[in-house]
C-alpha atoms as a PDB file:
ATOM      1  CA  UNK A   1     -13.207 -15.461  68.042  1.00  0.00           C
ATOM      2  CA  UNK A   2     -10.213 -14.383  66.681  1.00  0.00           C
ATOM      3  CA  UNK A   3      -8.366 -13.001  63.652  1.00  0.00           C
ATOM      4  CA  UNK A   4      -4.476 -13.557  63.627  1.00  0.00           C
ATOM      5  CA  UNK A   5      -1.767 -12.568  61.085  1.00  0.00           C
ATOM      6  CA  UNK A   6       1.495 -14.457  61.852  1.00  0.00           C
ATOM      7  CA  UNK A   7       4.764 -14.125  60.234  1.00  0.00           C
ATOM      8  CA  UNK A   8       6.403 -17.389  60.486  1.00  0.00           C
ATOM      9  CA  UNK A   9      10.410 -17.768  58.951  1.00  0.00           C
ATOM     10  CA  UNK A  10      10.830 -19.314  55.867  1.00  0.00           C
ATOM     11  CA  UNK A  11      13.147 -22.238  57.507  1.00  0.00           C
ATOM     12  CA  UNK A  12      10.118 -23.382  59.108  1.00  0.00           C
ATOM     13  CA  UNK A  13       8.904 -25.525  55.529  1.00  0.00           C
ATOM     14  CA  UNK A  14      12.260 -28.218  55.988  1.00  0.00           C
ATOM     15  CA  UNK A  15      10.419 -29.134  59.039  1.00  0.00           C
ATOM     16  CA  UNK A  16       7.375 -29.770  56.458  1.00  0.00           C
ATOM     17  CA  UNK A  17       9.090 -31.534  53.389  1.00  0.00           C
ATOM     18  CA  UNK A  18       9.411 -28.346  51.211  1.00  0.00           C
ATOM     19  CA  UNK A  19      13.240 -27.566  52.095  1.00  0.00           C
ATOM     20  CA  UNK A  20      14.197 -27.968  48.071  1.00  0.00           C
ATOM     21  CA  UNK A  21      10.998 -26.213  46.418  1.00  0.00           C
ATOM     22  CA  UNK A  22      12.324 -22.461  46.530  1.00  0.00           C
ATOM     23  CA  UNK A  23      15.687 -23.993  44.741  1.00  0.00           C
ATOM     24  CA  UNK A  24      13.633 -22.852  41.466  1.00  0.00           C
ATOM     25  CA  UNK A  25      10.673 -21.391  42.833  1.00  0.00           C
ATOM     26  CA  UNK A  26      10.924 -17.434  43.916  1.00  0.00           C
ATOM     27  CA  UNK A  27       7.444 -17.477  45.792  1.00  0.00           C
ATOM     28  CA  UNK A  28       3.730 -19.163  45.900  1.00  0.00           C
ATOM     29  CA  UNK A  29       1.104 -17.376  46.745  1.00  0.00           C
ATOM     30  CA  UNK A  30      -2.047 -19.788  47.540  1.00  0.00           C
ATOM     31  CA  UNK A  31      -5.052 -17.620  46.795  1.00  0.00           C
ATOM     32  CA  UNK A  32      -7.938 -19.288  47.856  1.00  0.00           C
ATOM     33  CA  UNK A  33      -8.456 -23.533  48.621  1.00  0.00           C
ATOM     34  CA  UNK A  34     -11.660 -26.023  48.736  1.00  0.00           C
ATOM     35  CA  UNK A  35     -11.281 -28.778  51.147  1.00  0.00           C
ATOM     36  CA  UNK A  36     -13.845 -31.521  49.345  1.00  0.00           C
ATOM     37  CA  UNK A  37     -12.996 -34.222  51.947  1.00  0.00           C
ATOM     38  CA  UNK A  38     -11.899 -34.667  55.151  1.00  0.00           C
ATOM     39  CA  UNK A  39      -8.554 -35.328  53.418  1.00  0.00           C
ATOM     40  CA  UNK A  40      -8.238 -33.570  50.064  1.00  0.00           C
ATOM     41  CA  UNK A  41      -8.751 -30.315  48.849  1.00  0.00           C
ATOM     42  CA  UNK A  42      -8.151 -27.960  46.130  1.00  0.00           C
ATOM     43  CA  UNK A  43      -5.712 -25.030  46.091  1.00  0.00           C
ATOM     44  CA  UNK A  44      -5.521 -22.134  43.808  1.00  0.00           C
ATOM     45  CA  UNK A  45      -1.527 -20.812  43.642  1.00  0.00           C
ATOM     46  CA  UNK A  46      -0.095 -18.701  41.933  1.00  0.00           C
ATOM     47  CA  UNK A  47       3.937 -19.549  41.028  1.00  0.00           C
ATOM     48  CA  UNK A  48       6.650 -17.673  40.530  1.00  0.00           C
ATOM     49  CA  UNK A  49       9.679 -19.214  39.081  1.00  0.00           C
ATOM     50  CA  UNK A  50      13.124 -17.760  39.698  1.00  0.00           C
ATOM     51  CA  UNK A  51      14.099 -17.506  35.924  1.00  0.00           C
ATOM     52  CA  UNK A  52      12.443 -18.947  32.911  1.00  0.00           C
ATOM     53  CA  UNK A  53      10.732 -22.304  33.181  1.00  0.00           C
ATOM     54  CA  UNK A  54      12.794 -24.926  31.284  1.00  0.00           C
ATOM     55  CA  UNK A  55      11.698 -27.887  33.115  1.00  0.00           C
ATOM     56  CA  UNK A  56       8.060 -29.451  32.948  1.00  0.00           C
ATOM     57  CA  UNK A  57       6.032 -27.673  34.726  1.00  0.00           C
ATOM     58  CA  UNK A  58       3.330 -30.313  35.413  1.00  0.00           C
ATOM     59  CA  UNK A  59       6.177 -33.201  36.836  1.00  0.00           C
ATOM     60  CA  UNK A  60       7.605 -30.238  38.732  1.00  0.00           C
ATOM     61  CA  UNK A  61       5.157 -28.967  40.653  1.00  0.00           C
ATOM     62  CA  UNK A  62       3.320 -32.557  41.150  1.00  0.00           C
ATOM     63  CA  UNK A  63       6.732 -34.024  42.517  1.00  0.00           C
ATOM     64  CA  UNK A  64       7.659 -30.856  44.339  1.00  0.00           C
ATOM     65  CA  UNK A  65       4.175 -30.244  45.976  1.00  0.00           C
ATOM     66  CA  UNK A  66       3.132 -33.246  46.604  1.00  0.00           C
ATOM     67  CA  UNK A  67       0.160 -32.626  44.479  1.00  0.00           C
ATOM     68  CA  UNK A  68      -2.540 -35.447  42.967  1.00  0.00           C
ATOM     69  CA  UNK A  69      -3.036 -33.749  40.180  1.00  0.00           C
ATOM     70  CA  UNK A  70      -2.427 -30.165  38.107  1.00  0.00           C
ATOM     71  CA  UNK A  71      -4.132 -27.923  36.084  1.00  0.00           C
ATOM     72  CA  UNK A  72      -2.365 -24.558  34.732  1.00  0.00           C
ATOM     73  CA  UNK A  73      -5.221 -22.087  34.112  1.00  0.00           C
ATOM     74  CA  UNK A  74      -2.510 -19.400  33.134  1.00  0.00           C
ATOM     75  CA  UNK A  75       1.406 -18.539  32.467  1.00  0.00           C
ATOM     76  CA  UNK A  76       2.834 -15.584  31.381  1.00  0.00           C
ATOM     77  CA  UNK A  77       6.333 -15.968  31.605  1.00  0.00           C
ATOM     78  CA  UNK A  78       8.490 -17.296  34.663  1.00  0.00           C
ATOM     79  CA  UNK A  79       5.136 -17.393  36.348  1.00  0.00           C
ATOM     80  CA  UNK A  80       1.490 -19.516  36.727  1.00  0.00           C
ATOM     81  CA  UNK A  81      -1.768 -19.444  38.194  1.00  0.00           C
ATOM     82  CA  UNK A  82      -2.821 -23.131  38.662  1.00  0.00           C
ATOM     83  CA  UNK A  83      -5.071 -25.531  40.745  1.00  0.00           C
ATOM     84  CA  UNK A  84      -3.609 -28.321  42.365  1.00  0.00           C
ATOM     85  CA  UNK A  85      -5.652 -31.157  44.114  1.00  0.00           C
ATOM     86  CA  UNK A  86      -3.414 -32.062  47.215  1.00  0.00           C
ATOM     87  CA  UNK A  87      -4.016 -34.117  50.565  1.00  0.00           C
ATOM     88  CA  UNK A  88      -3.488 -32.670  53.769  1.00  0.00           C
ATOM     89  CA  UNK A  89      -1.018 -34.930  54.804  1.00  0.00           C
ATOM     90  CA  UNK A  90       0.939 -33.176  51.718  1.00  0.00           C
ATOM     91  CA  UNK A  91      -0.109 -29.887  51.812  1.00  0.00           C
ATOM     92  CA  UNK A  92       1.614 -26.596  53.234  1.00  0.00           C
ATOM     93  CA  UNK A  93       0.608 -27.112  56.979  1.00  0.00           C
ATOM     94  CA  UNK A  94       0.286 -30.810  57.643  1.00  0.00           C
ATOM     95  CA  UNK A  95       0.629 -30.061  61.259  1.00  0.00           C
ATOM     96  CA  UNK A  96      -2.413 -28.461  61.542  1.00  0.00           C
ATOM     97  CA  UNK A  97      -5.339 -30.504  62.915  1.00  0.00           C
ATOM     98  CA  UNK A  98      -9.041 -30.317  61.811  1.00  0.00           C
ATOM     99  CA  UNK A  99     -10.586 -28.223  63.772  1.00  0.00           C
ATOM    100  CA  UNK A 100     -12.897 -24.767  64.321  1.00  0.00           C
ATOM    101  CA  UNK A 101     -10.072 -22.752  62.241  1.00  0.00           C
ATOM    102  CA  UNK A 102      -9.855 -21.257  59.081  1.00  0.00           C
ATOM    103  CA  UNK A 103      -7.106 -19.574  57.191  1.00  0.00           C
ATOM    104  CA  UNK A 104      -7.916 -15.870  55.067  1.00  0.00           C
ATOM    105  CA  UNK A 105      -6.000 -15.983  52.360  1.00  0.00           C
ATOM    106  CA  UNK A 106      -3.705 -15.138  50.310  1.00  0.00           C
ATOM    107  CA  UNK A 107      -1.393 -17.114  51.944  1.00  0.00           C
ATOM    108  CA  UNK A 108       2.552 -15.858  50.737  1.00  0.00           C
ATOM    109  CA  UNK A 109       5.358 -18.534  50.963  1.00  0.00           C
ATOM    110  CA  UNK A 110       9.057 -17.961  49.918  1.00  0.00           C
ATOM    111  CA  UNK A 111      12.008 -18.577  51.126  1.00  0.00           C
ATOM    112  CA  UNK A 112      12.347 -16.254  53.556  1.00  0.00           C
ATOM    113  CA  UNK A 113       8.943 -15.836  55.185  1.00  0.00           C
ATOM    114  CA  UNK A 114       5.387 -17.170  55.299  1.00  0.00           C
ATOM    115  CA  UNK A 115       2.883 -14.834  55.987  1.00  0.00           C
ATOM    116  CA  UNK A 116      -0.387 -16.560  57.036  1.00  0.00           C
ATOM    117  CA  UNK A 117      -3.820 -15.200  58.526  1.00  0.00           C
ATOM    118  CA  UNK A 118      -5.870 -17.427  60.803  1.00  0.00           C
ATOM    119  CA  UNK A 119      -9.550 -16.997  62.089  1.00  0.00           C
ATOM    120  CA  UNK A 120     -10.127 -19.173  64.968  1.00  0.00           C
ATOM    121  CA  UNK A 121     -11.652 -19.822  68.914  1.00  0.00           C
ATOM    122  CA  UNK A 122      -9.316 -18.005  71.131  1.00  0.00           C
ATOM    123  CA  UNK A 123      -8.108 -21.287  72.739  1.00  0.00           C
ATOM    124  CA  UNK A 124      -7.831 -23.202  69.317  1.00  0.00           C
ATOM    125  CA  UNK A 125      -5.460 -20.371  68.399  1.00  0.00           C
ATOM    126  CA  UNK A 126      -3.199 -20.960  71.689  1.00  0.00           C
ATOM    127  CA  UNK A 127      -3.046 -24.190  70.504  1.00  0.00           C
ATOM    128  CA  UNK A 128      -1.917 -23.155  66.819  1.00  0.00           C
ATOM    129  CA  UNK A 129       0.552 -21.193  68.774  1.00  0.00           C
ATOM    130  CA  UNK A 130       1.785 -24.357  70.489  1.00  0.00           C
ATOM    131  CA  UNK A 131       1.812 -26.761  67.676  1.00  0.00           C
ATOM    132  CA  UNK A 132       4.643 -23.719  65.851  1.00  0.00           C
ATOM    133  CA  UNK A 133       6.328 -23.503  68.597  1.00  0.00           C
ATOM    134  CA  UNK A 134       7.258 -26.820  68.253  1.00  0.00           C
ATOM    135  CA  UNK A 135       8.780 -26.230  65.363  1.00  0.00           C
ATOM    136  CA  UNK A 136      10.353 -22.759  65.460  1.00  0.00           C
ATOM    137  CA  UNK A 137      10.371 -19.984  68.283  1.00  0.00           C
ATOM    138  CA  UNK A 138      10.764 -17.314  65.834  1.00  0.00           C
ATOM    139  CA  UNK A 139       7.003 -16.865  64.857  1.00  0.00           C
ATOM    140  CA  UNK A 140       6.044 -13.952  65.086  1.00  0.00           C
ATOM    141  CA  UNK A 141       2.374 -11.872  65.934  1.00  0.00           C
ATOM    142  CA  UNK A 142       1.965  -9.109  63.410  1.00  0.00           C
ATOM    143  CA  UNK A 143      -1.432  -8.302  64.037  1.00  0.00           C
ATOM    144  CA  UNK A 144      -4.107  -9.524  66.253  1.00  0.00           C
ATOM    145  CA  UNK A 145      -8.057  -8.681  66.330  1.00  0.00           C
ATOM    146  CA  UNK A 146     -10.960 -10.010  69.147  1.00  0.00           C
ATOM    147  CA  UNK A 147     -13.886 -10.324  66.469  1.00  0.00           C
ATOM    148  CA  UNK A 148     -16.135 -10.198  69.916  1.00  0.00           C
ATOM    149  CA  UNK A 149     -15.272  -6.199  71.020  1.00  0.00           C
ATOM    150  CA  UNK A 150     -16.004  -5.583  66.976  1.00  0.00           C
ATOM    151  CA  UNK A 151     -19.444  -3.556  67.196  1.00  0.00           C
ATOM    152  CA  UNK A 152     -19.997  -3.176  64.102  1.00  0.00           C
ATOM    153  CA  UNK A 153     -18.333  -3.904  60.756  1.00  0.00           C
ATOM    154  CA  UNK A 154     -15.189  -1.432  59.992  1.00  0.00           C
ATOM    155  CA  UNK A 155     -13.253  -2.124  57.018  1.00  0.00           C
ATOM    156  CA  UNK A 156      -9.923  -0.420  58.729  1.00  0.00           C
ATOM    157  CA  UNK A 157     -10.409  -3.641  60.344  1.00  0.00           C
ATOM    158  CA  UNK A 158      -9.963  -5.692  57.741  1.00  0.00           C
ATOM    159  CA  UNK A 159      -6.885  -3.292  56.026  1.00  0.00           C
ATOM    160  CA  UNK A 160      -5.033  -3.633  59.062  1.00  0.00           C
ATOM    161  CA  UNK A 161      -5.253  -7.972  58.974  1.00  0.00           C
ATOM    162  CA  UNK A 162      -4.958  -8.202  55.318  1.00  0.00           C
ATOM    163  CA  UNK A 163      -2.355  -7.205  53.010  1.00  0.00           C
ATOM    164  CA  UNK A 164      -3.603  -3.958  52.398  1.00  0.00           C
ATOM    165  CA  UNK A 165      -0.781  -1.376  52.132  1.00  0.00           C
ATOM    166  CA  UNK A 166      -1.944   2.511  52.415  1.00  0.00           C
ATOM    167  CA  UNK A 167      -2.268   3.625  48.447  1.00  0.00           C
ATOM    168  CA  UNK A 168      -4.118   6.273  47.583  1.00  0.00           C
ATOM    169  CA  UNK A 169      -7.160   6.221  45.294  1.00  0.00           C
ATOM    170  CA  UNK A 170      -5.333   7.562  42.519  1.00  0.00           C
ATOM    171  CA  UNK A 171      -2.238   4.805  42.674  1.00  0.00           C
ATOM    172  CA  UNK A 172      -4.532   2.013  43.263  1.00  0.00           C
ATOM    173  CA  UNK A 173      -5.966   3.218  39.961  1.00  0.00           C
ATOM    174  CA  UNK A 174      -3.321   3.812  37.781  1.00  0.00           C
ATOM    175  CA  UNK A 175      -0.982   1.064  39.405  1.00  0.00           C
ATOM    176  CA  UNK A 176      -4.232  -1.449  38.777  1.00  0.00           C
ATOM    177  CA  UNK A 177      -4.565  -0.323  35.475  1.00  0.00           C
ATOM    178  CA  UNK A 178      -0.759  -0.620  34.647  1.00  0.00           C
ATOM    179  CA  UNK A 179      -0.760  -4.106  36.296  1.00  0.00           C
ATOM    180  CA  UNK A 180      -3.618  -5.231  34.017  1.00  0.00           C
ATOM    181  CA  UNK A 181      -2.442  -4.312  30.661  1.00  0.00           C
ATOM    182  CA  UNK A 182       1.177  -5.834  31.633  1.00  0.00           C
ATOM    183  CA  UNK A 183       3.283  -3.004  33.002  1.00  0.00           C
ATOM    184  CA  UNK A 184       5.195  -4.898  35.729  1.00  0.00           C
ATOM    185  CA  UNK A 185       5.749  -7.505  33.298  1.00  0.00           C
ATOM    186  CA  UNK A 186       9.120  -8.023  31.378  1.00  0.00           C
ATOM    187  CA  UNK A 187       8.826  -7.430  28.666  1.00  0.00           C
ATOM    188  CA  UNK A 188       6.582  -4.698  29.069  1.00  0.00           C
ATOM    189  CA  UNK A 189       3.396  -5.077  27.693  1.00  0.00           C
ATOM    190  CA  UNK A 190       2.273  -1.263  27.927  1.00  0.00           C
ATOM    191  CA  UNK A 191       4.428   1.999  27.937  1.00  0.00           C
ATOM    192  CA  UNK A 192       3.885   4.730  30.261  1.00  0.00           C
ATOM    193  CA  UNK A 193       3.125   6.995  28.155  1.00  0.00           C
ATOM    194  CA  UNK A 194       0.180   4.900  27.064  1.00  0.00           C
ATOM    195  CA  UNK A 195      -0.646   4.392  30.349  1.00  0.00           C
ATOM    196  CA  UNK A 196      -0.842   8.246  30.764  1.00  0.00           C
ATOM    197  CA  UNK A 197      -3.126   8.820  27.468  1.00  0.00           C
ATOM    198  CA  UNK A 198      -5.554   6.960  28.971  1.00  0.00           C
ATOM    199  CA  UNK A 199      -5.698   9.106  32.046  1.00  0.00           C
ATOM    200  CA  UNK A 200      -5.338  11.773  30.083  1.00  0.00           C
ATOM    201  CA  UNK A 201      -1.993  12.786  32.519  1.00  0.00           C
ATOM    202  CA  UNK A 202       1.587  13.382  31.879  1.00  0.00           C
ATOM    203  CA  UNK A 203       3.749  10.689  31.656  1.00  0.00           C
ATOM    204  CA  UNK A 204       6.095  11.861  34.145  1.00  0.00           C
ATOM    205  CA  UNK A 205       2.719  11.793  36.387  1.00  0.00           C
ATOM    206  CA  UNK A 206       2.197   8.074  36.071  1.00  0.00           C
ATOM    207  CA  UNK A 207       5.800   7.310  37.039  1.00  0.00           C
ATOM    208  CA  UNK A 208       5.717   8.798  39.919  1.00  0.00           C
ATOM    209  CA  UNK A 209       2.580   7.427  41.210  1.00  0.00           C
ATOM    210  CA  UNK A 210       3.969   3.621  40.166  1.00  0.00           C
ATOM    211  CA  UNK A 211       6.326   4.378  41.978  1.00  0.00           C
ATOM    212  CA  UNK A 212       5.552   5.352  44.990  1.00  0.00           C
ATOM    213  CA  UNK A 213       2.553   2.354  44.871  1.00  0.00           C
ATOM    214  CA  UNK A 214       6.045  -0.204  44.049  1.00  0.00           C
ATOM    215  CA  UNK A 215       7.662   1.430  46.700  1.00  0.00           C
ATOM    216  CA  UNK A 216       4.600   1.120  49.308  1.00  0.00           C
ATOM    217  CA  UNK A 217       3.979  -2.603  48.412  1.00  0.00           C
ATOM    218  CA  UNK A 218       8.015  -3.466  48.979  1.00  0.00           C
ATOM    219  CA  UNK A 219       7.915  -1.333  52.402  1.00  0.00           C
ATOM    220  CA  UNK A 220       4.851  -3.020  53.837  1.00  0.00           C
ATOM    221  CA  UNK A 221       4.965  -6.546  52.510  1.00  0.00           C
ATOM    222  CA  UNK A 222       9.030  -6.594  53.453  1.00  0.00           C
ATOM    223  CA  UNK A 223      10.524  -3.741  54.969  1.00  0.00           C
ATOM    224  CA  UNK A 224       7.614  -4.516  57.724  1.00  0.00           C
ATOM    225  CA  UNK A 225       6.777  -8.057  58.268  1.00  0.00           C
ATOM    226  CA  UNK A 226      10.845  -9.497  58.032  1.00  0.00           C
END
Protein backbone atom coordinates (compact mmCIF):
# COMPACT_ATOMS: atom_id res chain seq x y z
CA UNK A 1 0.00 0.00 0.00
CA UNK A 2 0.83 3.26 -0.82
CA UNK A 3 0.79 6.94 0.17
CA UNK A 4 1.15 9.50 -2.78
CA UNK A 5 1.23 13.34 -2.84
CA UNK A 6 0.76 14.61 -6.44
CA UNK A 7 0.90 18.05 -7.69
CA UNK A 8 -1.32 18.20 -10.60
CA UNK A 9 -1.57 21.92 -12.77
CA UNK A 10 -4.36 23.92 -12.24
CA UNK A 11 -5.43 23.68 -16.16
CA UNK A 12 -6.20 20.21 -15.48
CA UNK A 13 -10.09 21.28 -13.87
CA UNK A 14 -11.36 22.62 -17.78
CA UNK A 15 -10.92 19.04 -18.55
CA UNK A 16 -13.44 18.54 -15.43
CA UNK A 17 -16.13 21.37 -15.92
CA UNK A 18 -14.56 23.86 -13.40
CA UNK A 19 -12.63 26.10 -16.11
CA UNK A 20 -14.85 29.39 -14.89
CA UNK A 21 -14.94 28.74 -10.94
CA UNK A 22 -11.50 30.51 -10.02
CA UNK A 23 -12.97 33.67 -12.19
CA UNK A 24 -14.17 34.76 -8.50
CA UNK A 25 -12.89 32.15 -6.43
CA UNK A 26 -9.00 32.57 -5.16
CA UNK A 27 -8.80 28.88 -3.75
CA UNK A 28 -10.94 25.82 -2.10
CA UNK A 29 -9.58 23.88 0.18
CA UNK A 30 -11.84 20.56 0.73
CA UNK A 31 -11.08 19.53 4.29
CA UNK A 32 -12.53 16.40 4.89
CA UNK A 33 -15.75 14.47 2.71
CA UNK A 34 -18.44 11.57 3.60
CA UNK A 35 -19.38 9.51 0.70
CA UNK A 36 -23.14 8.28 2.03
CA UNK A 37 -23.84 6.43 -1.27
CA UNK A 38 -22.30 4.90 -3.91
CA UNK A 39 -23.03 8.22 -5.66
CA UNK A 40 -23.25 11.16 -3.25
CA UNK A 41 -21.30 12.43 -0.63
CA UNK A 42 -20.64 15.28 1.55
CA UNK A 43 -17.72 17.72 1.37
CA UNK A 44 -16.47 20.12 3.88
CA UNK A 45 -14.60 23.32 1.87
CA UNK A 46 -13.44 25.99 2.84
CA UNK A 47 -13.75 29.18 0.09
CA UNK A 48 -11.87 31.86 -0.58
CA UNK A 49 -13.25 34.55 -2.70
CA UNK A 50 -10.99 36.87 -4.66
CA UNK A 51 -12.53 40.17 -3.25
CA UNK A 52 -15.64 40.72 -1.28
CA UNK A 53 -18.65 38.52 -1.93
CA UNK A 54 -21.36 40.58 -3.69
CA UNK A 55 -23.09 37.85 -5.38
CA UNK A 56 -25.25 35.06 -3.57
CA UNK A 57 -23.29 32.89 -2.19
CA UNK A 58 -25.70 29.91 -2.01
CA UNK A 59 -26.73 30.19 -6.17
CA UNK A 60 -22.99 30.62 -6.65
CA UNK A 61 -21.47 27.94 -5.31
CA UNK A 62 -24.57 25.45 -6.11
CA UNK A 63 -24.34 26.51 -9.91
CA UNK A 64 -20.58 26.70 -9.90
CA UNK A 65 -19.97 23.33 -8.03
CA UNK A 66 -22.35 21.44 -9.15
CA UNK A 67 -23.58 20.98 -5.68
CA UNK A 68 -27.27 19.45 -4.46
CA UNK A 69 -27.42 21.42 -1.82
CA UNK A 70 -25.41 24.14 0.64
CA UNK A 71 -24.97 24.89 4.00
CA UNK A 72 -22.51 27.86 5.18
CA UNK A 73 -21.40 26.92 8.72
CA UNK A 74 -19.11 30.13 8.71
CA UNK A 75 -17.90 33.50 6.78
CA UNK A 76 -15.72 35.95 7.85
CA UNK A 77 -15.17 38.12 5.12
CA UNK A 78 -14.21 37.21 1.38
CA UNK A 79 -14.14 33.72 2.78
CA UNK A 80 -16.48 30.42 4.03
CA UNK A 81 -16.35 27.19 5.55
CA UNK A 82 -19.39 25.23 4.18
CA UNK A 83 -20.77 21.67 3.44
CA UNK A 84 -21.92 20.89 0.19
CA UNK A 85 -23.80 17.58 -0.74
CA UNK A 86 -22.45 16.80 -4.35
CA UNK A 87 -22.54 13.60 -6.71
CA UNK A 88 -19.57 12.14 -8.00
CA UNK A 89 -20.37 12.59 -11.38
CA UNK A 90 -20.10 16.47 -10.25
CA UNK A 91 -17.56 16.50 -7.92
CA UNK A 92 -13.73 17.54 -8.18
CA UNK A 93 -12.42 14.17 -9.69
CA UNK A 94 -15.21 12.58 -11.68
CA UNK A 95 -12.64 10.55 -13.41
CA UNK A 96 -11.82 8.65 -10.65
CA UNK A 97 -13.42 5.19 -10.37
CA UNK A 98 -14.63 3.43 -7.14
CA UNK A 99 -12.21 1.55 -6.04
CA UNK A 100 -9.56 0.44 -2.98
CA UNK A 101 -8.37 4.30 -2.84
CA UNK A 102 -8.73 6.97 -0.60
CA UNK A 103 -7.73 10.57 -0.67
CA UNK A 104 -5.95 12.37 2.86
CA UNK A 105 -7.04 15.50 2.88
CA UNK A 106 -6.91 18.69 2.79
CA UNK A 107 -7.20 18.69 -0.65
CA UNK A 108 -5.94 22.54 -2.12
CA UNK A 109 -7.44 23.66 -5.53
CA UNK A 110 -6.72 27.07 -7.25
CA UNK A 111 -5.96 28.13 -10.22
CA UNK A 112 -2.71 27.29 -10.55
CA UNK A 113 -2.24 23.94 -8.83
CA UNK A 114 -4.05 21.08 -7.10
CA UNK A 115 -2.30 19.46 -4.55
CA UNK A 116 -3.88 16.06 -3.71
CA UNK A 117 -2.72 13.01 -1.42
CA UNK A 118 -3.82 9.50 -2.31
CA UNK A 119 -3.58 6.19 -0.22
CA UNK A 120 -4.01 3.30 -2.41
CA UNK A 121 -2.82 -0.60 -3.73
CA UNK A 122 0.33 -0.04 -5.57
CA UNK A 123 -1.29 -1.11 -8.89
CA UNK A 124 -4.59 0.93 -8.28
CA UNK A 125 -2.22 3.89 -8.01
CA UNK A 126 -0.51 3.07 -11.58
CA UNK A 127 -3.76 3.18 -12.70
CA UNK A 128 -4.58 6.72 -11.05
CA UNK A 129 -1.41 7.58 -12.77
CA UNK A 130 -2.87 6.49 -16.11
CA UNK A 131 -6.32 7.82 -15.88
CA UNK A 132 -4.14 11.77 -15.36
CA UNK A 133 -2.18 11.12 -17.84
CA UNK A 134 -4.90 11.17 -19.98
CA UNK A 135 -5.59 14.34 -19.23
CA UNK A 136 -2.33 16.22 -18.62
CA UNK A 137 1.44 15.00 -18.69
CA UNK A 138 2.46 17.60 -16.35
CA UNK A 139 1.51 15.77 -13.02
CA UNK A 140 3.84 15.68 -11.00
CA UNK A 141 5.21 13.08 -7.86
CA UNK A 142 6.10 15.20 -4.88
CA UNK A 143 6.36 12.63 -2.45
CA UNK A 144 5.93 8.97 -2.36
CA UNK A 145 5.82 6.40 0.75
CA UNK A 146 5.56 2.15 0.62
CA UNK A 147 3.29 1.87 3.88
CA UNK A 148 4.70 -1.99 3.71
CA UNK A 149 8.77 -1.15 4.56
CA UNK A 150 7.02 1.24 7.47
CA UNK A 151 8.07 -0.78 10.75
CA UNK A 152 6.66 1.03 12.93
CA UNK A 153 4.67 4.27 13.15
CA UNK A 154 7.00 7.58 12.62
CA UNK A 155 5.29 10.76 12.47
CA UNK A 156 8.30 12.32 10.14
CA UNK A 157 6.37 10.09 8.02
CA UNK A 158 3.42 11.66 8.02
CA UNK A 159 5.17 15.55 8.00
CA UNK A 160 6.87 14.68 4.97
CA UNK A 161 3.19 13.51 2.98
CA UNK A 162 1.16 16.14 4.56
CA UNK A 163 1.34 19.75 4.46
CA UNK A 164 3.44 20.11 7.27
CA UNK A 165 6.04 22.88 6.76
CA UNK A 166 9.16 22.85 9.38
CA UNK A 167 7.95 25.60 12.22
CA UNK A 168 9.29 25.56 15.29
CA UNK A 169 7.41 25.01 18.55
CA UNK A 170 7.47 28.49 19.40
CA UNK A 171 5.93 29.83 15.79
CA UNK A 172 3.43 27.16 15.66
CA UNK A 173 2.41 28.71 18.97
CA UNK A 174 2.33 32.16 18.57
CA UNK A 175 1.41 32.00 14.73
CA UNK A 176 -1.70 29.55 16.03
CA UNK A 177 -2.55 31.85 18.54
CA UNK A 178 -2.41 34.96 16.19
CA UNK A 179 -4.44 32.98 13.58
CA UNK A 180 -7.17 32.27 16.16
CA UNK A 181 -7.90 35.60 17.55
CA UNK A 182 -7.88 37.06 13.78
CA UNK A 183 -4.37 38.28 13.05
CA UNK A 184 -4.11 37.28 9.36
CA UNK A 185 -7.41 38.67 8.92
CA UNK A 186 -8.12 42.17 7.33
CA UNK A 187 -9.10 43.96 9.23
CA UNK A 188 -7.11 42.81 11.95
CA UNK A 189 -8.82 41.45 14.67
CA UNK A 190 -5.79 41.46 17.25
CA UNK A 191 -2.62 43.75 17.40
CA UNK A 192 0.73 42.48 17.95
CA UNK A 193 1.35 43.95 20.71
CA UNK A 194 -1.59 42.13 22.25
CA UNK A 195 -0.48 39.21 20.87
CA UNK A 196 2.89 39.74 22.73
CA UNK A 197 1.16 40.55 26.31
CA UNK A 198 -0.12 37.39 26.27
CA UNK A 199 3.22 35.73 25.86
CA UNK A 200 4.48 37.97 27.97
CA UNK A 201 7.31 38.88 24.91
CA UNK A 202 8.23 41.94 23.07
CA UNK A 203 6.35 42.91 20.33
CA UNK A 204 9.12 43.13 18.01
CA UNK A 205 9.50 39.26 19.15
CA UNK A 206 6.15 38.19 17.80
CA UNK A 207 6.80 39.84 14.42
CA UNK A 208 9.50 38.19 13.74
CA UNK A 209 8.37 34.81 14.54
CA UNK A 210 4.98 35.53 12.20
CA UNK A 211 7.05 36.12 10.02
CA UNK A 212 9.25 33.78 9.49
CA UNK A 213 6.07 31.04 10.11
CA UNK A 214 4.28 33.38 6.83
CA UNK A 215 7.35 33.10 5.16
CA UNK A 216 7.79 29.14 5.77
CA UNK A 217 4.12 28.39 4.78
CA UNK A 218 4.56 30.58 1.27
CA UNK A 219 8.08 28.72 0.64
CA UNK A 220 6.78 25.21 1.16
CA UNK A 221 3.20 25.31 -0.01
CA UNK A 222 4.52 27.47 -3.33
CA UNK A 223 7.99 28.18 -3.71
CA UNK A 224 8.15 24.10 -3.51
CA UNK A 225 5.33 22.28 -5.00
CA UNK A 226 4.89 24.89 -8.42
Amino acid sequence: MKIVRLQIPGNFLKQIGFENLFDKVEFVEILNAFQYDQNHFFALQKIRFKQKIEVDIKEFIIESFKAESLQVLEQSGNEIICIMDQSRSAGFFPIVDLGPWAFLFPIHVSSEVVLITVISHEDYIKNLFEILSSFTEDFRIIGMTDLDKISKFDESIWRSIMPLPKFTKRQREIASYAAKKGFFKSPKEIKAEEIASHFEIKEATVNKHLKRARDLAMEYFFGKFI
